[in-house]
C-alpha atoms as a PDB file:
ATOM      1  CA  UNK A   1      26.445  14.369 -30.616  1.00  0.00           C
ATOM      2  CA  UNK A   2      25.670  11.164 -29.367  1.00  0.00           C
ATOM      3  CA  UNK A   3      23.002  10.084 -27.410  1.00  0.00           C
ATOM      4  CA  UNK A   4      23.627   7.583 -24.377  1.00  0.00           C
ATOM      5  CA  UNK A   5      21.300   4.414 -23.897  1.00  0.00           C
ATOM      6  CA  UNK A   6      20.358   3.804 -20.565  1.00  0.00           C
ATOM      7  CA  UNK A   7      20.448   0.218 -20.535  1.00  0.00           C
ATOM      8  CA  UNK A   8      23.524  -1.848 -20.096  1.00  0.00           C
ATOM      9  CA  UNK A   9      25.007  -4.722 -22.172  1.00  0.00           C
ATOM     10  CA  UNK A  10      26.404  -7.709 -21.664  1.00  0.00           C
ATOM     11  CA  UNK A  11      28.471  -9.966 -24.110  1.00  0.00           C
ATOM     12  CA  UNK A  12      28.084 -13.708 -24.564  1.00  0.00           C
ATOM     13  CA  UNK A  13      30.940 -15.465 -24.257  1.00  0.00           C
ATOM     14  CA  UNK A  14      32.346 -17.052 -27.539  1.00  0.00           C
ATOM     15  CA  UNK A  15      30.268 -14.564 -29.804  1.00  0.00           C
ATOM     16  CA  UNK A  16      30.083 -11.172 -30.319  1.00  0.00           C
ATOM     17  CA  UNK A  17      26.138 -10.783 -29.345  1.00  0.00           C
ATOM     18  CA  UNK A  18      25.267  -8.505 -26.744  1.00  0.00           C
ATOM     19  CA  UNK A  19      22.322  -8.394 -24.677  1.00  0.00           C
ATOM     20  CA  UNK A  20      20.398  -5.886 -23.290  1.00  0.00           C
ATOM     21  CA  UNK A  21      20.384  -5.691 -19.333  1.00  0.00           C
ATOM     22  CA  UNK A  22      18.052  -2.901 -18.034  1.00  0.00           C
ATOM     23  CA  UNK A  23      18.457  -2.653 -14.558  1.00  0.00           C
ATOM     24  CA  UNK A  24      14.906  -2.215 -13.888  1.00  0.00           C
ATOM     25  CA  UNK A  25      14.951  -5.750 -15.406  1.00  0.00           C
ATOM     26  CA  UNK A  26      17.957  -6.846 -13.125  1.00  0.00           C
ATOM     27  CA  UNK A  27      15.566  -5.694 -10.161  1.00  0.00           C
ATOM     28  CA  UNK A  28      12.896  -8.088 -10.697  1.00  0.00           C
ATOM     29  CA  UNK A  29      15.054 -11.019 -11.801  1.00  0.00           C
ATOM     30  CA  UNK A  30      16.411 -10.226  -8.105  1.00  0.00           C
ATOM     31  CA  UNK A  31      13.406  -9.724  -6.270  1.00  0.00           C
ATOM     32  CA  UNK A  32      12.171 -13.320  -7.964  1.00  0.00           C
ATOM     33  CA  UNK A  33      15.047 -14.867  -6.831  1.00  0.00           C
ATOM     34  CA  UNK A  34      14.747 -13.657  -3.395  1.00  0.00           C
ATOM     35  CA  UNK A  35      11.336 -15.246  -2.919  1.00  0.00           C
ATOM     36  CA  UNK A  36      12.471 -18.254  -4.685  1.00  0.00           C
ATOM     37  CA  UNK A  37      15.255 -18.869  -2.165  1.00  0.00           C
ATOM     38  CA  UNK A  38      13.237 -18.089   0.968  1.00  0.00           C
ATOM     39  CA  UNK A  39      10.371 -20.268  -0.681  1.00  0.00           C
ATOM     40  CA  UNK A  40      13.388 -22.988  -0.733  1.00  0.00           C
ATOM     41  CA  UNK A  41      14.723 -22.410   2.734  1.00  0.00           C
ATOM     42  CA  UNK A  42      11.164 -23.266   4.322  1.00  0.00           C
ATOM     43  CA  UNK A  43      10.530 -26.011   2.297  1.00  0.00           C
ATOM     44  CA  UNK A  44      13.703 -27.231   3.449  1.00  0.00           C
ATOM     45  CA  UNK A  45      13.342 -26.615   6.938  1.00  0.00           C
ATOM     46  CA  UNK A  46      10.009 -28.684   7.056  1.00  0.00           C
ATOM     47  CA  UNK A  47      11.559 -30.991   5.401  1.00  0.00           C
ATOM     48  CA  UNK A  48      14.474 -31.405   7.544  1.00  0.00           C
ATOM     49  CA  UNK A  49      12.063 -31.012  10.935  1.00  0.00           C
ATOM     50  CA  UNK A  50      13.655 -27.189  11.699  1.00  0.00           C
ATOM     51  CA  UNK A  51      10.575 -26.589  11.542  1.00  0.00           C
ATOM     52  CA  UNK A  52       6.849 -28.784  13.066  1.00  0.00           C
ATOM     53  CA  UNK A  53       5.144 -30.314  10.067  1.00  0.00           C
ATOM     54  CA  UNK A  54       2.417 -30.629  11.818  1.00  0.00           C
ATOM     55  CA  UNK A  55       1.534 -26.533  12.389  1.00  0.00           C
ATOM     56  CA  UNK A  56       4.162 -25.741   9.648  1.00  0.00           C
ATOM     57  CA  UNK A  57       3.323 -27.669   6.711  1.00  0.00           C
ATOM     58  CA  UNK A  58       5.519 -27.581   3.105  1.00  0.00           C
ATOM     59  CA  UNK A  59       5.206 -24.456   1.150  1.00  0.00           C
ATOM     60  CA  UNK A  60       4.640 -26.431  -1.801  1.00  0.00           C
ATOM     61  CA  UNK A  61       1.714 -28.594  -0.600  1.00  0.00           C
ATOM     62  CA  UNK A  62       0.427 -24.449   1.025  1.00  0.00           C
ATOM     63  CA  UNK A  63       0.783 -23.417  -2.493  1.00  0.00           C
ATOM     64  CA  UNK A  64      -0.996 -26.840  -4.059  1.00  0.00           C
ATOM     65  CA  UNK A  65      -3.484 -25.975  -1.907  1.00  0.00           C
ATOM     66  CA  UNK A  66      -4.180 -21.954  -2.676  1.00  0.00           C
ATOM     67  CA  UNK A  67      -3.716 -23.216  -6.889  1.00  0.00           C
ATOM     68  CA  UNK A  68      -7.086 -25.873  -5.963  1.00  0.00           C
ATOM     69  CA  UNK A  69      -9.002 -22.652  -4.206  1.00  0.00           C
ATOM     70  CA  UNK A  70      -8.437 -20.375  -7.211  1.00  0.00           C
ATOM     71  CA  UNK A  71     -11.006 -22.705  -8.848  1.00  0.00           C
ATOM     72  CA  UNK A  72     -13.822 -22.123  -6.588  1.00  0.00           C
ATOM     73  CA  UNK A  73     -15.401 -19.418  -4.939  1.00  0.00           C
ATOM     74  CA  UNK A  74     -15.072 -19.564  -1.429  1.00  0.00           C
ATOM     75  CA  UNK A  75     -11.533 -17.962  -1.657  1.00  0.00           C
ATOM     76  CA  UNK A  76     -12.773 -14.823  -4.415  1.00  0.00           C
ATOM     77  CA  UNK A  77     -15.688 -14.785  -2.064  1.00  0.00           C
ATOM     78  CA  UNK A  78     -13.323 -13.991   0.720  1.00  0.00           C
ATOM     79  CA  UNK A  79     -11.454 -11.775  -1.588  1.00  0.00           C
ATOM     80  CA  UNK A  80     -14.521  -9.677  -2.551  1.00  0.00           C
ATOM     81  CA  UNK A  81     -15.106  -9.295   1.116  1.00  0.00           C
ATOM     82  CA  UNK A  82     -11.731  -7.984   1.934  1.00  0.00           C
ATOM     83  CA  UNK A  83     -12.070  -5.505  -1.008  1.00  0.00           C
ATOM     84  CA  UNK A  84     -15.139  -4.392  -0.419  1.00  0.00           C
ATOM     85  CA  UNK A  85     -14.351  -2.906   3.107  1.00  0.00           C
ATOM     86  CA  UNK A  86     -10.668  -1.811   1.749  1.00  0.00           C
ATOM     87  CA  UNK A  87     -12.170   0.406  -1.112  1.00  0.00           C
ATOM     88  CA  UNK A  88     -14.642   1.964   1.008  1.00  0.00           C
ATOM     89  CA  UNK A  89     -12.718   2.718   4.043  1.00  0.00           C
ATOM     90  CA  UNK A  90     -10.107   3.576   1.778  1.00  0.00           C
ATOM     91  CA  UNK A  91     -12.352   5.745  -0.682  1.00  0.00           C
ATOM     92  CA  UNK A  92     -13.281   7.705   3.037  1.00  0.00           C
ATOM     93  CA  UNK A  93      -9.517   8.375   4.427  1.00  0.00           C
ATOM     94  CA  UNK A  94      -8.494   9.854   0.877  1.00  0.00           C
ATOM     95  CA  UNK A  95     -11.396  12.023   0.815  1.00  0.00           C
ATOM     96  CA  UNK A  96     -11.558  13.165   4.593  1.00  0.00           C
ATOM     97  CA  UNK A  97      -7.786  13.489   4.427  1.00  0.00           C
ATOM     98  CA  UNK A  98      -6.998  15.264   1.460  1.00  0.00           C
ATOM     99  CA  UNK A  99      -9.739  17.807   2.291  1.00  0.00           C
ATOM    100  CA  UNK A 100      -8.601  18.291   5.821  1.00  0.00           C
ATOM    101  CA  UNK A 101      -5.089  18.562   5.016  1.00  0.00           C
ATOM    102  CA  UNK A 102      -5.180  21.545   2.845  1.00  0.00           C
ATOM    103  CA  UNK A 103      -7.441  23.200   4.985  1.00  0.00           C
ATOM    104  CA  UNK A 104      -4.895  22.597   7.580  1.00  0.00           C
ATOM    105  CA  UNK A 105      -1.452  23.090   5.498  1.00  0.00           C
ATOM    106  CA  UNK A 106      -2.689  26.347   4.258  1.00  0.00           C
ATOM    107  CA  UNK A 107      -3.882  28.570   7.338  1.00  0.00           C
ATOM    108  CA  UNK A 108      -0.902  29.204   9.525  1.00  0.00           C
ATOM    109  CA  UNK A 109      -3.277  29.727  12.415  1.00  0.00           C
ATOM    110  CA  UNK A 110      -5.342  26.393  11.483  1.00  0.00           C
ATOM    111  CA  UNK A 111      -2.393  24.415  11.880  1.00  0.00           C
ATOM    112  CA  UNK A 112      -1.026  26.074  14.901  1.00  0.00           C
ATOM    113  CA  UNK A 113      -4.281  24.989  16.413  1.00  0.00           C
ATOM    114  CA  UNK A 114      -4.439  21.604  15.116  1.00  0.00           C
ATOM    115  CA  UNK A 115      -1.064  20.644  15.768  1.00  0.00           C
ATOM    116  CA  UNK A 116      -1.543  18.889  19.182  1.00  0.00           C
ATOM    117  CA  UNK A 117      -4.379  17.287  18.718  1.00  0.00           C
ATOM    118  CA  UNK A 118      -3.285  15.617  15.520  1.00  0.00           C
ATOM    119  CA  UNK A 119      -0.161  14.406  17.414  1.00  0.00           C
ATOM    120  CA  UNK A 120      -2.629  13.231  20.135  1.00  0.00           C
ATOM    121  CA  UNK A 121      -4.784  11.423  18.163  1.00  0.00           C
ATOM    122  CA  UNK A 122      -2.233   9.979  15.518  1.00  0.00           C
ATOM    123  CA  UNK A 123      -0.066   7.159  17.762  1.00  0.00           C
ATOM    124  CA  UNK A 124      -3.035   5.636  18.822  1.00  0.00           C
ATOM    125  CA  UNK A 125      -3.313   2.415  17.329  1.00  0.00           C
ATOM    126  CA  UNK A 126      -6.522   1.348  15.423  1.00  0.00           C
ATOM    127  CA  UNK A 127      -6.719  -2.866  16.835  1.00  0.00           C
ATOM    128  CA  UNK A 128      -6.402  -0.268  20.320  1.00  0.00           C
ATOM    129  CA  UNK A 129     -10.515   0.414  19.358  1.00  0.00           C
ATOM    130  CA  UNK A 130     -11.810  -2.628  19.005  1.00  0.00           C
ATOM    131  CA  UNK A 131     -13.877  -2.486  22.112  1.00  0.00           C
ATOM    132  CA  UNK A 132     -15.197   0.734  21.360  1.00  0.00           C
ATOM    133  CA  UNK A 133     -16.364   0.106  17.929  1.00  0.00           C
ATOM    134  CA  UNK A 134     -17.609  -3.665  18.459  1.00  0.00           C
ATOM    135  CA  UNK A 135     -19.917  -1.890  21.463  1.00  0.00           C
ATOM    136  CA  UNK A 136     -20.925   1.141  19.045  1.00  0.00           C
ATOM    137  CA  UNK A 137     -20.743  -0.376  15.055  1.00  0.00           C
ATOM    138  CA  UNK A 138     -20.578  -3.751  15.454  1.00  0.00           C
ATOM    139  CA  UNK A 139     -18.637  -6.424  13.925  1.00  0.00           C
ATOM    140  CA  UNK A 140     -19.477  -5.990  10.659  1.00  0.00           C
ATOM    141  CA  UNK A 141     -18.839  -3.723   7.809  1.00  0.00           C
ATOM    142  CA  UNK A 142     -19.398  -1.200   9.547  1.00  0.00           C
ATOM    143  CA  UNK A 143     -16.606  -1.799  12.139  1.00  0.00           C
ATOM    144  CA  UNK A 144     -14.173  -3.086  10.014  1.00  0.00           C
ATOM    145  CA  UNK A 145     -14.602   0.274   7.472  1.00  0.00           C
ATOM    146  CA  UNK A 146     -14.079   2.580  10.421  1.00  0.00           C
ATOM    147  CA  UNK A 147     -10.810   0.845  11.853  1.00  0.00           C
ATOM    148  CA  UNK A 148      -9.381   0.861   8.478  1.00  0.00           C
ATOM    149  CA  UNK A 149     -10.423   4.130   7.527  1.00  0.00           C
ATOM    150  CA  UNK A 150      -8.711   5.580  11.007  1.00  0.00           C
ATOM    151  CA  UNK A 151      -5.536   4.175  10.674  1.00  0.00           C
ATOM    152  CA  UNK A 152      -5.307   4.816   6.434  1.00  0.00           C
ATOM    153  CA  UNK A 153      -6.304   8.685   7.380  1.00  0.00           C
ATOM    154  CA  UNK A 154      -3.491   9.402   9.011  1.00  0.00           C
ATOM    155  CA  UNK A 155      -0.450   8.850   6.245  1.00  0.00           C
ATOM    156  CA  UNK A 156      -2.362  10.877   3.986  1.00  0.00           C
ATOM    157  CA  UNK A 157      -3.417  13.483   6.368  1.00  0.00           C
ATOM    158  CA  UNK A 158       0.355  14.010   7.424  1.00  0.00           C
ATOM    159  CA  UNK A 159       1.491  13.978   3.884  1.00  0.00           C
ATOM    160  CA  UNK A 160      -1.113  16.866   2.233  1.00  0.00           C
ATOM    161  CA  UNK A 161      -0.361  18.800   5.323  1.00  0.00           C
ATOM    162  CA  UNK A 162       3.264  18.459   4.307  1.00  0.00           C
ATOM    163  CA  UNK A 163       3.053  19.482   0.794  1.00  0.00           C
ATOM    164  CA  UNK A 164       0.703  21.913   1.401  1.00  0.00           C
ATOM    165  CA  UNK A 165       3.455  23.829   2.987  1.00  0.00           C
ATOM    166  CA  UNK A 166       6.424  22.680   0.929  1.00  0.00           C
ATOM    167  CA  UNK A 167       5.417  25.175  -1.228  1.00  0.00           C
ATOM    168  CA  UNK A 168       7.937  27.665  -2.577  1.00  0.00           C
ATOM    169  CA  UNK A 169       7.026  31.086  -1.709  1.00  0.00           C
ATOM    170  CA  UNK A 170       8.744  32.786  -5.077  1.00  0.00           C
ATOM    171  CA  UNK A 171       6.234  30.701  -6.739  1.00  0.00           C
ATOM    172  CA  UNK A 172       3.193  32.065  -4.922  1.00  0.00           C
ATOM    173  CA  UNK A 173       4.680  35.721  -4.321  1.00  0.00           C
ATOM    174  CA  UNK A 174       4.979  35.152  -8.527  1.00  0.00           C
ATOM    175  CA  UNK A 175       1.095  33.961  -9.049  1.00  0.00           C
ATOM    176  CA  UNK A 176       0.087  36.637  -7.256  1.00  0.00           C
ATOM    177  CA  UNK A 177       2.342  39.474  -8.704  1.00  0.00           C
ATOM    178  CA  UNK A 178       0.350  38.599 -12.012  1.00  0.00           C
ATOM    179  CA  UNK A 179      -2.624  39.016 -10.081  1.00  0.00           C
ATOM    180  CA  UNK A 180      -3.746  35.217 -10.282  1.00  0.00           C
ATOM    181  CA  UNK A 181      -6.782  33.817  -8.749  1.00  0.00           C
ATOM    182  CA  UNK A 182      -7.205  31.626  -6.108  1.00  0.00           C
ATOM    183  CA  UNK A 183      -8.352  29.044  -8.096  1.00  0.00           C
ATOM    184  CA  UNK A 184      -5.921  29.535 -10.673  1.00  0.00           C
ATOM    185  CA  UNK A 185      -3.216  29.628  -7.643  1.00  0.00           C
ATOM    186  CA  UNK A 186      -4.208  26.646  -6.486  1.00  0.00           C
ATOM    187  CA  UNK A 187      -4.345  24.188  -9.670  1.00  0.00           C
ATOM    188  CA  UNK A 188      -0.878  26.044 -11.226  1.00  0.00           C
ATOM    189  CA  UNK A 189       1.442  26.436  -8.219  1.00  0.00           C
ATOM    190  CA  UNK A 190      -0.073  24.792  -5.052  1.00  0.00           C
ATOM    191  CA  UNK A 191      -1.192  21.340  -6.727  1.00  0.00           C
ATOM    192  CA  UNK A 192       1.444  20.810  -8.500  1.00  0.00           C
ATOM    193  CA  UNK A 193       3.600  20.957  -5.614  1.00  0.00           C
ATOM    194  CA  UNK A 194       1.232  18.940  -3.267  1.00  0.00           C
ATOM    195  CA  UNK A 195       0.499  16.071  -5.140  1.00  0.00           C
ATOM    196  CA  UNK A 196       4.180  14.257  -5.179  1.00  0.00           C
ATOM    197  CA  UNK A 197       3.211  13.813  -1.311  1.00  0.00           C
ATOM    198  CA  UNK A 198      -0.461  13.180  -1.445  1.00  0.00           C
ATOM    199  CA  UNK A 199       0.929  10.494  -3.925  1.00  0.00           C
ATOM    200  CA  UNK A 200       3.098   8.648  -1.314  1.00  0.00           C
ATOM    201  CA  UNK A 201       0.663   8.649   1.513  1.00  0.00           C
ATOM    202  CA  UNK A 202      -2.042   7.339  -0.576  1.00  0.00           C
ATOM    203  CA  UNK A 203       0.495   4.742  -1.533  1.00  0.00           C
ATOM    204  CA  UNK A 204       1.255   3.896   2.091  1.00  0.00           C
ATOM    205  CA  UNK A 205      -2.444   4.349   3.302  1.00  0.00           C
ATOM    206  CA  UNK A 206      -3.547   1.938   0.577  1.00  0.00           C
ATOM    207  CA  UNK A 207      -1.364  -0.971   2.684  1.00  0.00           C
ATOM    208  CA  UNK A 208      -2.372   0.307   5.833  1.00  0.00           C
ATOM    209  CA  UNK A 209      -5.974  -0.238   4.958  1.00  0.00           C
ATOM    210  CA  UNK A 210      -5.686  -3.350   3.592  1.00  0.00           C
ATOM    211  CA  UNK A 211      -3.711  -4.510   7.037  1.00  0.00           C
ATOM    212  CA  UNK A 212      -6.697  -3.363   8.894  1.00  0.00           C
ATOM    213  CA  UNK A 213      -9.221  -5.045   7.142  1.00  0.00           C
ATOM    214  CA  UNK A 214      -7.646  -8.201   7.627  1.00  0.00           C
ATOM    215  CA  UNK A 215      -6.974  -7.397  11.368  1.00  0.00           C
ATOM    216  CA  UNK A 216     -10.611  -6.457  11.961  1.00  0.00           C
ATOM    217  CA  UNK A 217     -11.702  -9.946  10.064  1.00  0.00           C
ATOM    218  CA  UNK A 218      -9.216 -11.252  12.572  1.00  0.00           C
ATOM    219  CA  UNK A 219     -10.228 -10.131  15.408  1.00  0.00           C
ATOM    220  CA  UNK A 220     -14.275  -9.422  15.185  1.00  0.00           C
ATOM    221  CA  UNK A 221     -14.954 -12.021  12.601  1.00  0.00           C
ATOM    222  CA  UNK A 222     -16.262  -9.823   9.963  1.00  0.00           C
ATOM    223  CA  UNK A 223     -16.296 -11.598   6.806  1.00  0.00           C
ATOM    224  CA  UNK A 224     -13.772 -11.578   4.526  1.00  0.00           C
ATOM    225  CA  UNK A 225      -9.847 -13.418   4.226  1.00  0.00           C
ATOM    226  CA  UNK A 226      -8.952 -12.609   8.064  1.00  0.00           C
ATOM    227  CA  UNK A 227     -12.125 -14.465   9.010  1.00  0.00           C
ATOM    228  CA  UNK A 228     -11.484 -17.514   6.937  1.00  0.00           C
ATOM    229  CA  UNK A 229      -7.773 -17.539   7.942  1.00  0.00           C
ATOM    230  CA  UNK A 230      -9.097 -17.943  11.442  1.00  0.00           C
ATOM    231  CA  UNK A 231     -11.821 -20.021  11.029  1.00  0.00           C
ATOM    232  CA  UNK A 232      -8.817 -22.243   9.444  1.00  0.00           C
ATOM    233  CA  UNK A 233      -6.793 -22.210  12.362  1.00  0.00           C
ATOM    234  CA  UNK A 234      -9.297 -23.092  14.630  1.00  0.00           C
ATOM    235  CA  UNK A 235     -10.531 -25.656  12.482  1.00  0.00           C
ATOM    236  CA  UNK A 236      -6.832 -27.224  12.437  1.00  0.00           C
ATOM    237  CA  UNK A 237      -6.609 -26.540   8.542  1.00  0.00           C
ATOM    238  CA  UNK A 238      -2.904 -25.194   8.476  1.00  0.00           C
ATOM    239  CA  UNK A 239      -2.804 -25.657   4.951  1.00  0.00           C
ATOM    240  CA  UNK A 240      -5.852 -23.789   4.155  1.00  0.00           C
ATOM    241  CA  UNK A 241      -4.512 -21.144   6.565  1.00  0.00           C
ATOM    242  CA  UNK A 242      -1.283 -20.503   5.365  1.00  0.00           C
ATOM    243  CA  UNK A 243      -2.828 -21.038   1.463  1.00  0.00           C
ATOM    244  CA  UNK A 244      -5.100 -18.024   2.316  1.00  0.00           C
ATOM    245  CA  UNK A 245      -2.317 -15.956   4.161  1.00  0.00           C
ATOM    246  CA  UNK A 246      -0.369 -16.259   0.905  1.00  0.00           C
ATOM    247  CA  UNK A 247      -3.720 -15.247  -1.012  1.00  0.00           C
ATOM    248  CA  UNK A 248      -3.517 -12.077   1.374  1.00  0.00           C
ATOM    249  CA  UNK A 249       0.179 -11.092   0.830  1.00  0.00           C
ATOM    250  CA  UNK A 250      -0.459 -11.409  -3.159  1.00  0.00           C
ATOM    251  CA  UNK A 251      -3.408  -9.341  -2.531  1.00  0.00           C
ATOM    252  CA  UNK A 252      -0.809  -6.623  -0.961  1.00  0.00           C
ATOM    253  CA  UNK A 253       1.599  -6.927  -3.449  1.00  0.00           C
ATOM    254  CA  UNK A 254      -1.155  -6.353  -6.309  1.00  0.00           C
ATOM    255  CA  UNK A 255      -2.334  -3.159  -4.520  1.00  0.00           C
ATOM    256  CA  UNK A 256       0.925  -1.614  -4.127  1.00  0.00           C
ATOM    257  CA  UNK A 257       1.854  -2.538  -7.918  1.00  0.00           C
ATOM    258  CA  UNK A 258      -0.965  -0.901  -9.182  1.00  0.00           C
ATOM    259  CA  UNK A 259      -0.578   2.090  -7.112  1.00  0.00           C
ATOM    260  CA  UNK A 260       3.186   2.602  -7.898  1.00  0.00           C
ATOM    261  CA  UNK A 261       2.258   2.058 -11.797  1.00  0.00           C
ATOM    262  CA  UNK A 262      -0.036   4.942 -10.953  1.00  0.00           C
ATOM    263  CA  UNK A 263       1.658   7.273  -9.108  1.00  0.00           C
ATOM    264  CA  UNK A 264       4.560   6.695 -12.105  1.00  0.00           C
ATOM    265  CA  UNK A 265       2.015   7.830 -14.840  1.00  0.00           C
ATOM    266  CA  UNK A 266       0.309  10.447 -13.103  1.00  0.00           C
ATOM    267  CA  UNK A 267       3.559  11.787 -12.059  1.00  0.00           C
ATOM    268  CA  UNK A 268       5.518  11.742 -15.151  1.00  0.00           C
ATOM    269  CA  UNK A 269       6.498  15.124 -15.279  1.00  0.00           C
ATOM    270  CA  UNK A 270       7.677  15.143 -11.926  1.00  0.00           C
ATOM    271  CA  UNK A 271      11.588  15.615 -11.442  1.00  0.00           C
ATOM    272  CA  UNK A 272      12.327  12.709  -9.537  1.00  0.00           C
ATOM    273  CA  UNK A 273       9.959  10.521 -11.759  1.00  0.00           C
ATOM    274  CA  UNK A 274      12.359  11.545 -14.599  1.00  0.00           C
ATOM    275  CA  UNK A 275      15.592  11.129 -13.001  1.00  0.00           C
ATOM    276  CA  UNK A 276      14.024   7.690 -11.412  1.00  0.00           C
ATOM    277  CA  UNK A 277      12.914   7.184 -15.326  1.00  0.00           C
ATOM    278  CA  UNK A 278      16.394   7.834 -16.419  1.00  0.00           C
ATOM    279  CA  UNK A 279      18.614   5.811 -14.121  1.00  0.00           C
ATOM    280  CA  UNK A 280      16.153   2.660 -15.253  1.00  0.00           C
END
């Protein structure tokens, strides 16, 4: 028998070489290439005056300009800032969330009774509290922690709620044929089951946190990158501004990295981390 690679070759012409083409590594050479020609399309546009140079200014001087702040502090200082409020509001929606939705996913009458006002509660938007928070927390930490944590609470929340009962009865009716206990039924056969979704919404809560950190620096001016990205604008300092919205989307893309890389090791044994494993 033989065994099938899962990567893909490709010959050079004039030799006989081949080289290896995984298309996990065909991904990213596409994904770089994407940024690289949107990169060039709005350097070209300020270039050819599509766009105003004087609110718009050339990527390349924005990204001249975020390569002389990664020198100092004032941008990690920002950074830290933005952090700080993301883990904690963050560390509070995973925790309140989690707990709540297997409470909620596994009583039948719980969730009947909780339905409507978690569909009540869920559509309203976080930047919708402003008021109410700047009157009652402030606009520092404080604030910014509980808008974040709000609006992160809710992907989780939904997605424990779902894999709490996503859960295949045979598999329960089996645990408790063999007269398992409830905290054996839980770790073997509910767990197991749940965590694929906790996974994603903790995934998807992690950006959603992030965004609202930066909204509420935004909007109440509590310290961190949203509060020097407007302090920039007002200041006239498009360069700074769009060098420190950059700094923010990196920050995103970091967060989301790590969490997939995560979710990919914890999850190994998982069948569609396999397959996923299997295709790349």
């Amino acid at each position: 028998m033989t065994r099938t690679s899962t990567m893909s070759t490709s010959i050079i012409p004039g030799t006989r070489w081949r080289v290896p083409r995984s298309p996990k590594f065909t991904d990213g050479l596409l994904g770089v290439a994407g940024l690289a020609a949107v990169l060039a399309v709005l350097e070209l546009s300020t270039i050819f005056g599509l766009l105003p140079a004087e609110t718009f200014p050339r990527v390349s001087s924005d990204l001249r300009e975020l390569a002389g702040m990664a020198g100092g502090s004032e941008l990690w200082t920002a950074v830290g800032h933005t952090l700080r409020g993301w883990a904690i509001s963050f560390g509070l929606a995973v925790v309140i969330a989690v707990l709540l939705g297997m409470a909620i996913g596994s009583s039948t009458v719980l969730h009947a009774a909780t339905t409507a006002v978690i569909e009540f509660l869920r559509p309203i938007p976080s930047v919708a509290l402003i008021p109410l928070v700047v009157l009652v927390l402030g606009t520092g930490l404080q604030g910014k922690v509980f808008l974040a944590a709000f609006a992160a609470s809710w992907p989780v929340l939904i997605a424990t709620i779902y894999g709490m009962r996503d859960i295949e009865p045979v598999a329960l009716d089996t645990a408790r044929s063999f007269r398992a206990r409830p905290r054996d039924r839980l770790l073997s056969v509910v767990l197991p089951s749940a965590v694929p979704y906790i996974a994603t919404g903790l995934r998807v809560a992690s950006t959603t946190a992030l965004i609202l950190c930066v909204t509420a620096e935004l909007v109440i001016g509590a310290p961190g990158l949203g509060q020097s990205i407007a302090v920039a604008q007002a200041g006239g300092q498009y360069e700074l501004m769009y060098a420190l919205i950059i700094a923010t989307g990196l920050l995103g893309v970091l967060l989301n990295l790590v969490f997939v890389a995560i979710e990919r090791r914890l999850l190994r044994w998982h069948p569609s981390q396999r397959a996923r494993e299997a295709v790349q």
